[in-house]
Protein backbone atom coordinates (compact mmCIF):
# COMPACT_ATOMS: atom_id res chain seq x y z
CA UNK A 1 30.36 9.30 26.46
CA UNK A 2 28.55 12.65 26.16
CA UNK A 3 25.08 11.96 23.67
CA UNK A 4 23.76 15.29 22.13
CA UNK A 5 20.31 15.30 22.14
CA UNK A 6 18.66 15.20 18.48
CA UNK A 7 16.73 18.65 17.97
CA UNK A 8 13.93 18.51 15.53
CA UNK A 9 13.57 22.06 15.25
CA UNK A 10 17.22 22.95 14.14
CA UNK A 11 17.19 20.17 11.94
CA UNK A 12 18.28 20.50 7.93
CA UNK A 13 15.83 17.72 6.96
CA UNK A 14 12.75 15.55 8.29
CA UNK A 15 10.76 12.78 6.18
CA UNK A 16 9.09 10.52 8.01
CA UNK A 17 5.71 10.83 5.91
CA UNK A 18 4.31 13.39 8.14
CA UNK A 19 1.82 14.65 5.80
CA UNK A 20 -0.44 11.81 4.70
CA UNK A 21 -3.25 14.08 3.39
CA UNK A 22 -0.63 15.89 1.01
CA UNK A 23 0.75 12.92 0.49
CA UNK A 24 -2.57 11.26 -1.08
CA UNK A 25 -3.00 14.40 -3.09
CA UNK A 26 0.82 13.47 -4.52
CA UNK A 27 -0.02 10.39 -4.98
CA UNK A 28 -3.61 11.61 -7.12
CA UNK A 29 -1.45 13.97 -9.16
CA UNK A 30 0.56 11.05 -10.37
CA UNK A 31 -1.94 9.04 -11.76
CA UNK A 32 -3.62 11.66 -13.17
CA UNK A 33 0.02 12.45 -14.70
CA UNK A 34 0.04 9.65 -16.14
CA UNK A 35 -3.33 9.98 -18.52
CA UNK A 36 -2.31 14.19 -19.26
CA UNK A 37 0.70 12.60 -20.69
CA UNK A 38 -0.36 9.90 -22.64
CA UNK A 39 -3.40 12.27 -24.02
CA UNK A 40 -0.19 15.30 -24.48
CA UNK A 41 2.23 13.46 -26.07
CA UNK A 42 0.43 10.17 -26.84
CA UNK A 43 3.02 7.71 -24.69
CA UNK A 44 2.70 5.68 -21.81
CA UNK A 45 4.28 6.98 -18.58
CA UNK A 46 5.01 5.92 -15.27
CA UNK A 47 4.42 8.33 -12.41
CA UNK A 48 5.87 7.28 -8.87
CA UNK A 49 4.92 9.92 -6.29
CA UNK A 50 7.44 10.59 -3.04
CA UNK A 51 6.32 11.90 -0.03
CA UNK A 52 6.11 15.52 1.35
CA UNK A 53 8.98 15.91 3.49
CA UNK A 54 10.05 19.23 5.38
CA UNK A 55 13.50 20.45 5.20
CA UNK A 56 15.33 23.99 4.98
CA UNK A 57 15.57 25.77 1.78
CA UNK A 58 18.77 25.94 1.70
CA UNK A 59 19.22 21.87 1.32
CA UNK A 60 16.21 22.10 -1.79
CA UNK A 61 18.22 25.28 -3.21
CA UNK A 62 21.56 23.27 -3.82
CA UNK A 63 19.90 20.75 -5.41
CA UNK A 64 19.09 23.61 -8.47
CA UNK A 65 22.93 23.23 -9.68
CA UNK A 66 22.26 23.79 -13.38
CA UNK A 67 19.54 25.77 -15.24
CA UNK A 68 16.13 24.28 -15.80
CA UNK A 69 12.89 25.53 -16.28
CA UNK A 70 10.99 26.89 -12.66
CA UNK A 71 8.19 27.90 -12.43
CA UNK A 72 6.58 29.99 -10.00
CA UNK A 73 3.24 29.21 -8.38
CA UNK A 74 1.07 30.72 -6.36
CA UNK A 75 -1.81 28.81 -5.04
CA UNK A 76 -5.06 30.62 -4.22
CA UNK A 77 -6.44 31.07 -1.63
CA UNK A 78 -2.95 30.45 0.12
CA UNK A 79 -1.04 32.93 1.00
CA UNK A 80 2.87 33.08 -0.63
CA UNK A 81 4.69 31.55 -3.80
CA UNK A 82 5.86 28.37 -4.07
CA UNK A 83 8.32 26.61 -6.97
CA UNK A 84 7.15 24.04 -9.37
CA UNK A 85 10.43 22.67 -10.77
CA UNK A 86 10.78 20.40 -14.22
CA UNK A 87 14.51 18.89 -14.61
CA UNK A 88 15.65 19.24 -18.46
CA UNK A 89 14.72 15.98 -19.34
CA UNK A 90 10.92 16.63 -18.98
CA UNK A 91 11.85 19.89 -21.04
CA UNK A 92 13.83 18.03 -23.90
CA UNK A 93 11.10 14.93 -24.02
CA UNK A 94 8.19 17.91 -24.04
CA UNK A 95 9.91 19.57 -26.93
CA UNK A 96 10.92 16.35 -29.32
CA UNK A 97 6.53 15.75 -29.05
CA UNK A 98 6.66 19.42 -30.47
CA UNK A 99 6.47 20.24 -34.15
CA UNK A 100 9.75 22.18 -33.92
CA UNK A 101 12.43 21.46 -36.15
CA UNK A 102 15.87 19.38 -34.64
CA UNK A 103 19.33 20.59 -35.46
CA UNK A 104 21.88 18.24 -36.95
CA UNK A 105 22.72 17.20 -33.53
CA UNK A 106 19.07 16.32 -33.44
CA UNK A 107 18.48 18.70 -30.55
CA UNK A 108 15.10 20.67 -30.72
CA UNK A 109 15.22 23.94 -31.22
CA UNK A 110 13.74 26.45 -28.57
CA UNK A 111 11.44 28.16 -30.40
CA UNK A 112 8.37 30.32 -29.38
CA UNK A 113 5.99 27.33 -30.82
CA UNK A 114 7.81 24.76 -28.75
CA UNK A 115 8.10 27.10 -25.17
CA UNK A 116 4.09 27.34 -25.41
CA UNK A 117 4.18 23.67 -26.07
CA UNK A 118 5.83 23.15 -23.02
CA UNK A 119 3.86 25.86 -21.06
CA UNK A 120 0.79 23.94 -22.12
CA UNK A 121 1.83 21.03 -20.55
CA UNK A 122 2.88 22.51 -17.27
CA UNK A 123 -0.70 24.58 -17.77
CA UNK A 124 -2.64 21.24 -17.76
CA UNK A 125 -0.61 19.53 -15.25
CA UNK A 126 -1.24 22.44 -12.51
CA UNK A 127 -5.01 22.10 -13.69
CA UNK A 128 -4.81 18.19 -12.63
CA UNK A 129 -2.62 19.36 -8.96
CA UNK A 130 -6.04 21.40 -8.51
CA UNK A 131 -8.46 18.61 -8.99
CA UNK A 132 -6.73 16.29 -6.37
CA UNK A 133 -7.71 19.56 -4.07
CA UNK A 134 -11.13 19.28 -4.42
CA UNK A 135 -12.48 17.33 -1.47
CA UNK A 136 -9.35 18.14 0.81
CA UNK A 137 -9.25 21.80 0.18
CA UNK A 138 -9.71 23.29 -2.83
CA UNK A 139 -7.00 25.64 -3.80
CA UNK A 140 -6.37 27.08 -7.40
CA UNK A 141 -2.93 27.00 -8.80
CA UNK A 142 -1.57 30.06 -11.07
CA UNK A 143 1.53 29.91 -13.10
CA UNK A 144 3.39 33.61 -12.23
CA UNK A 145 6.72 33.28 -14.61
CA UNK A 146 9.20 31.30 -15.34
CA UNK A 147 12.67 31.01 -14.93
CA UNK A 148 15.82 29.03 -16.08
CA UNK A 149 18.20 30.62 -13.80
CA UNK A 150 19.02 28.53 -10.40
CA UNK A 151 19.58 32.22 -8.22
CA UNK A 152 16.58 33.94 -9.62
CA UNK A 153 14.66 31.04 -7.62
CA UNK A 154 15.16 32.03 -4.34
CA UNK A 155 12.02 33.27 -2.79
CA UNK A 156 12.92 32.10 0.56
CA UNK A 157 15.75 32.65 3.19
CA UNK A 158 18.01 29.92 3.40
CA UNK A 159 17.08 29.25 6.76
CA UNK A 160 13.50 28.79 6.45
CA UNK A 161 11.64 25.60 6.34
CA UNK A 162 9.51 24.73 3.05
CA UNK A 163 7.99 21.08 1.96
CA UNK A 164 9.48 19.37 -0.71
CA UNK A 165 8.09 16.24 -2.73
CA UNK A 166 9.12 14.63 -6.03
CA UNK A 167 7.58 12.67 -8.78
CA UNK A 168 9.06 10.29 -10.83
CA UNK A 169 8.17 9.89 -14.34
CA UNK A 170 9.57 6.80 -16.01
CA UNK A 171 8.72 5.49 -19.64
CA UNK A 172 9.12 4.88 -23.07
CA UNK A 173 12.71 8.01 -24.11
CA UNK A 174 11.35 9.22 -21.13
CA UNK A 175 13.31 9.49 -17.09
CA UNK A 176 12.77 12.52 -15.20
CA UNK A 177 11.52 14.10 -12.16
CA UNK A 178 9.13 16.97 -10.92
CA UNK A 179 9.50 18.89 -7.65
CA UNK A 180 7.31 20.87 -5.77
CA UNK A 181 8.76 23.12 -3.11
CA UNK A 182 6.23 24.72 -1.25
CA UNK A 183 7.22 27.38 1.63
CA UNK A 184 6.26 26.39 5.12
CA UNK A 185 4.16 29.84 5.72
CA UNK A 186 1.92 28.79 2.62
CA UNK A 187 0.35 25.50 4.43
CA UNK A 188 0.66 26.79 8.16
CA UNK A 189 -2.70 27.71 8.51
CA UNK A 190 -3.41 24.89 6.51
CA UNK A 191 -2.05 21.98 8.30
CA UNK A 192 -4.38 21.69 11.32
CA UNK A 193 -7.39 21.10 8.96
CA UNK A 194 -5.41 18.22 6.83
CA UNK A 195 -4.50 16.47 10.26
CA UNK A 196 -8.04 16.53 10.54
CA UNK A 197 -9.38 15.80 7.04
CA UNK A 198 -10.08 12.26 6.20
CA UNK A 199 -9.65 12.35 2.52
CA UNK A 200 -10.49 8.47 1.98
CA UNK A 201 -13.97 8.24 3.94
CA UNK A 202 -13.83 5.26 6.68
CA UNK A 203 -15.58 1.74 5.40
CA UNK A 204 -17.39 1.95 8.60
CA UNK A 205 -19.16 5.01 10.60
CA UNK A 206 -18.25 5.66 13.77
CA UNK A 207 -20.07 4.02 16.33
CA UNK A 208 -20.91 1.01 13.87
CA UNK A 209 -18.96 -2.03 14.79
CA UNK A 210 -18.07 -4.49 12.24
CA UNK A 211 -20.04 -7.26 10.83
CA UNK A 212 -18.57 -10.58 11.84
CA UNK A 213 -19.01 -13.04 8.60
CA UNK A 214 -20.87 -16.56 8.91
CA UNK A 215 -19.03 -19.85 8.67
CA UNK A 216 -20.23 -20.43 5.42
CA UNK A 217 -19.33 -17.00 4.12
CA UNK A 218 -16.00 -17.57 5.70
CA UNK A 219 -15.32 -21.26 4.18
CA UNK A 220 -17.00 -19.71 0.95
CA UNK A 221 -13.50 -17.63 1.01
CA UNK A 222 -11.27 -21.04 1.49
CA UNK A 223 -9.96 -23.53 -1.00
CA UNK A 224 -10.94 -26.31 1.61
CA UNK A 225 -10.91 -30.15 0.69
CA UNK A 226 -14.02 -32.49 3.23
CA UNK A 227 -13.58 -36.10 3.48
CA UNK A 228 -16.07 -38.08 5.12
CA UNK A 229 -14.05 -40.94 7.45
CA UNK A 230 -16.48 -44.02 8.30
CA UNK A 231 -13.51 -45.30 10.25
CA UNK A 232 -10.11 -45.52 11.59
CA UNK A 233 -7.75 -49.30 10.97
CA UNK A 234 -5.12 -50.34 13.79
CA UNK A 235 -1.41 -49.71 12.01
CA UNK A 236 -0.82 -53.13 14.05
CA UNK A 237 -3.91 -54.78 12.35
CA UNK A 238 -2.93 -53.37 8.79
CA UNK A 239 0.76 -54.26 9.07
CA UNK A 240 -0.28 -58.11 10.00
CA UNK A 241 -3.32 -58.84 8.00
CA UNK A 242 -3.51 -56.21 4.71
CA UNK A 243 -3.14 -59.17 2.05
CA UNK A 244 -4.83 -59.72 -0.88
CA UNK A 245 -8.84 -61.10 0.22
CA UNK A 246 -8.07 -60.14 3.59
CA UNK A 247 -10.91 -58.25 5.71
CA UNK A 248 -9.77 -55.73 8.13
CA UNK A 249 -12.25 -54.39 10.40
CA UNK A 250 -13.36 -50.62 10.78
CA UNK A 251 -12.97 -48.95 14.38
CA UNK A 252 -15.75 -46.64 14.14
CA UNK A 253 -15.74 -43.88 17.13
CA UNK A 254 -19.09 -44.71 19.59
CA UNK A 255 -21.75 -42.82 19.47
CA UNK A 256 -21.82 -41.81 15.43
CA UNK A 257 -21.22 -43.91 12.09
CA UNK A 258 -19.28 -41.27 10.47
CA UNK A 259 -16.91 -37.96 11.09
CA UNK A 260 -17.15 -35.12 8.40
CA UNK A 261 -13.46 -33.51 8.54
CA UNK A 262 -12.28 -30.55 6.52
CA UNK A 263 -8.75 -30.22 5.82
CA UNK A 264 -8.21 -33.14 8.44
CA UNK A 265 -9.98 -31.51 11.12
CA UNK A 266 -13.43 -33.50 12.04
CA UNK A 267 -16.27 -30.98 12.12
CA UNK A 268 -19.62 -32.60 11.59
CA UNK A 269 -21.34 -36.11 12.38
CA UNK A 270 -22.80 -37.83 9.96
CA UNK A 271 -24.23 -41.11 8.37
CA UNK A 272 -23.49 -42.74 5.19
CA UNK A 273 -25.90 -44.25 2.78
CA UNK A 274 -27.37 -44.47 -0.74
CA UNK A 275 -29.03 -41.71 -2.67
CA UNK A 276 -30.31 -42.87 -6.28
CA UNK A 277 -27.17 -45.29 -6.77
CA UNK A 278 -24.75 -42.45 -5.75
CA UNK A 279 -22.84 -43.04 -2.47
CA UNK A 280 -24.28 -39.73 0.09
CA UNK A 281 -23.81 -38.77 3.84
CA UNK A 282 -26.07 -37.49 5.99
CA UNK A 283 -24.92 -34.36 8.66
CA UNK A 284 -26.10 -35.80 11.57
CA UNK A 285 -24.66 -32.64 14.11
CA UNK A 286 -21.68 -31.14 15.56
CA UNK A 287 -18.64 -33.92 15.65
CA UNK A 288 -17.78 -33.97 19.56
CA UNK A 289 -14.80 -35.71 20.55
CA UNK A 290 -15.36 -39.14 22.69
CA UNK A 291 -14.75 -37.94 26.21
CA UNK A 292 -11.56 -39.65 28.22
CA UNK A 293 -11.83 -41.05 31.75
CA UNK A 294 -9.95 -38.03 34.09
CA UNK A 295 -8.97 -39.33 37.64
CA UNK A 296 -12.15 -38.49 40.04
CA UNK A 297 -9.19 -37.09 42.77
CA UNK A 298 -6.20 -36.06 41.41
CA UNK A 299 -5.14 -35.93 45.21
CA UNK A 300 -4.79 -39.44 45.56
CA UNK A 301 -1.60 -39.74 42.75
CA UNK A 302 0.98 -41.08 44.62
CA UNK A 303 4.71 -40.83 43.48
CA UNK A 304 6.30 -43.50 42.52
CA UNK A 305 9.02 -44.76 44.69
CA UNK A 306 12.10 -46.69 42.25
CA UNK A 307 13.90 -49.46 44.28
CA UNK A 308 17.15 -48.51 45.40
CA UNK A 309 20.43 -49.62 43.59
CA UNK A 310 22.41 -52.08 45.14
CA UNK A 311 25.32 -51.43 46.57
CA UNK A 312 28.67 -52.21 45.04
């Protein structure tokens, strides 16, 4: 079977988050969607931020199938025009926050108050896209004009590439979404630099190599229980002589009088006494295990040798 080999270049769509710097920039923009449209309209929004992903504009034109408001951006100092595109939902939830007056359907009416209304919120939106520029590369968005018309919005051949991304806005009579389509050409002499820029500075400099935490700091972190053993009892003792006023003697381990453990696992030495009628132990050192008798010449093991079965 014949495999045709996948070609990047030719291809109609790529998202693999490629783009982490514009990426982090989306994801800036969202939150600070979120507080332009509480302080705009005065509700509570949620903003979910996509990824930049690179496809031709012919795949980002068919999604326009129905008019909408488009805007068109330019962003200094970057060369070309890009689209900034708000679905009719965003539109229609804008407008019922306006002071225009509903129809009987209780549609809002497009009126010149409520198209500034909604220009004002596109306005201070773009303003917020610029701020999440600042320490990557600043860049100045400028609203050109506006159009509701799918075919007035090409600006690119179908062929070229551009970068799309989306955001999601989900809340309270409000479910909607807001594109960005930004042409390839625009960010070209762009991209290098972003590959390069580290918009959330490293904890550490380079060079510096990281701080290895104490034990205590580290058990400071844990939900740990210690137990202080004094000795172990022989199951076979216990089974035969636990009884009511029986005594059943301690096997303490040679060499200290008590083993600190924590969470089951000995850790410490120690010895046990009094301290001002309170039960107290004493850390005494390290806990090291009693050492076992090895064989002094592991040559001279011998096989054992089974006696034969008798014949039948």
């Amino acid at each position: 079977m014949h495999i045709a080999p996948y070609e990047y270049i030719n291809a109609e769509r790529l998202r693999f988050g490629r783009y982490p710097v514009l990426d982090t920039i989306l994801y800036r923009w969202a939150r600070r969607i979120e507080e332009t449209l509480f302080e705009q309209a005065g509700v509570e929004v949620y903003a979910g931020a996509s990824v930049f992903e690179e496809m031709k504009f012919s795949t980002f034109y068919a999604t326009l199938r129905r008019p909408r408001p488009i805007y068109f951006v330019t962003m200094e100092p970057l060369p070309g025009m890009g689209l900034f595109v708000a679905d009719n939902r965003f539109s229609a939830f804008c407008l019922r926050r306006a002071s225009g007056p509903a129809d009987e359907a209780g549609e809002v009416k497009l009126t010149p108050a409520n198209q500034a209304r909604l220009q004002g919120v596109v306005q201070a939106l773009l303003a917020d896209f610029a701020q999440c520029w600042q320490d990557v590369e600043p860049v100045s968005p400028h609203l050109r004009k506006i159009t509701t018309y799918p075919f007035r919005a090409r600006i690119l051949n179908p062929y070229e590439n551009c970068l799309v991304a989306q955001i999601h806005l989900a809340g309270h009579n409000i479910s909607s979404r807001l594109t960005w389509c930004l042409p390839r050409p625009m960010l070209e002499a762009l991209l290098p630099r972003l590959r390069e820029s580290t918009v959330i500075p490293p904890v550490l400099s380079e060079g510096q190599e990281p701080e290895q935490p104490s034990e205590a700091t580290v058990l400071h972190w844990l939900n740990y229980g210690v137990q202080v053993r004094v000795g172990q009892v022989s199951v076979a003792d216990a089974a035969e002589q636990l009884a009511v006023g029986a005594v059943v003697p301690l096997r303490v381990e040679p060499g200290s009088r008590a083993v600190v453990e924590v969470e089951g696992t000995a850790v410490l030495r120690a010895s046990v006494g009094e301290v001002e009628g309170h039960y107290a132990f004493k850390v005494e050192g390290v806990y090291e295990p009693p050492s076992r008798s090895a064989v002094a010449d592991p040559a001279r093991f011998q096989p054992l040798r089974w006696p034969a079965a008798p014949a039948e």
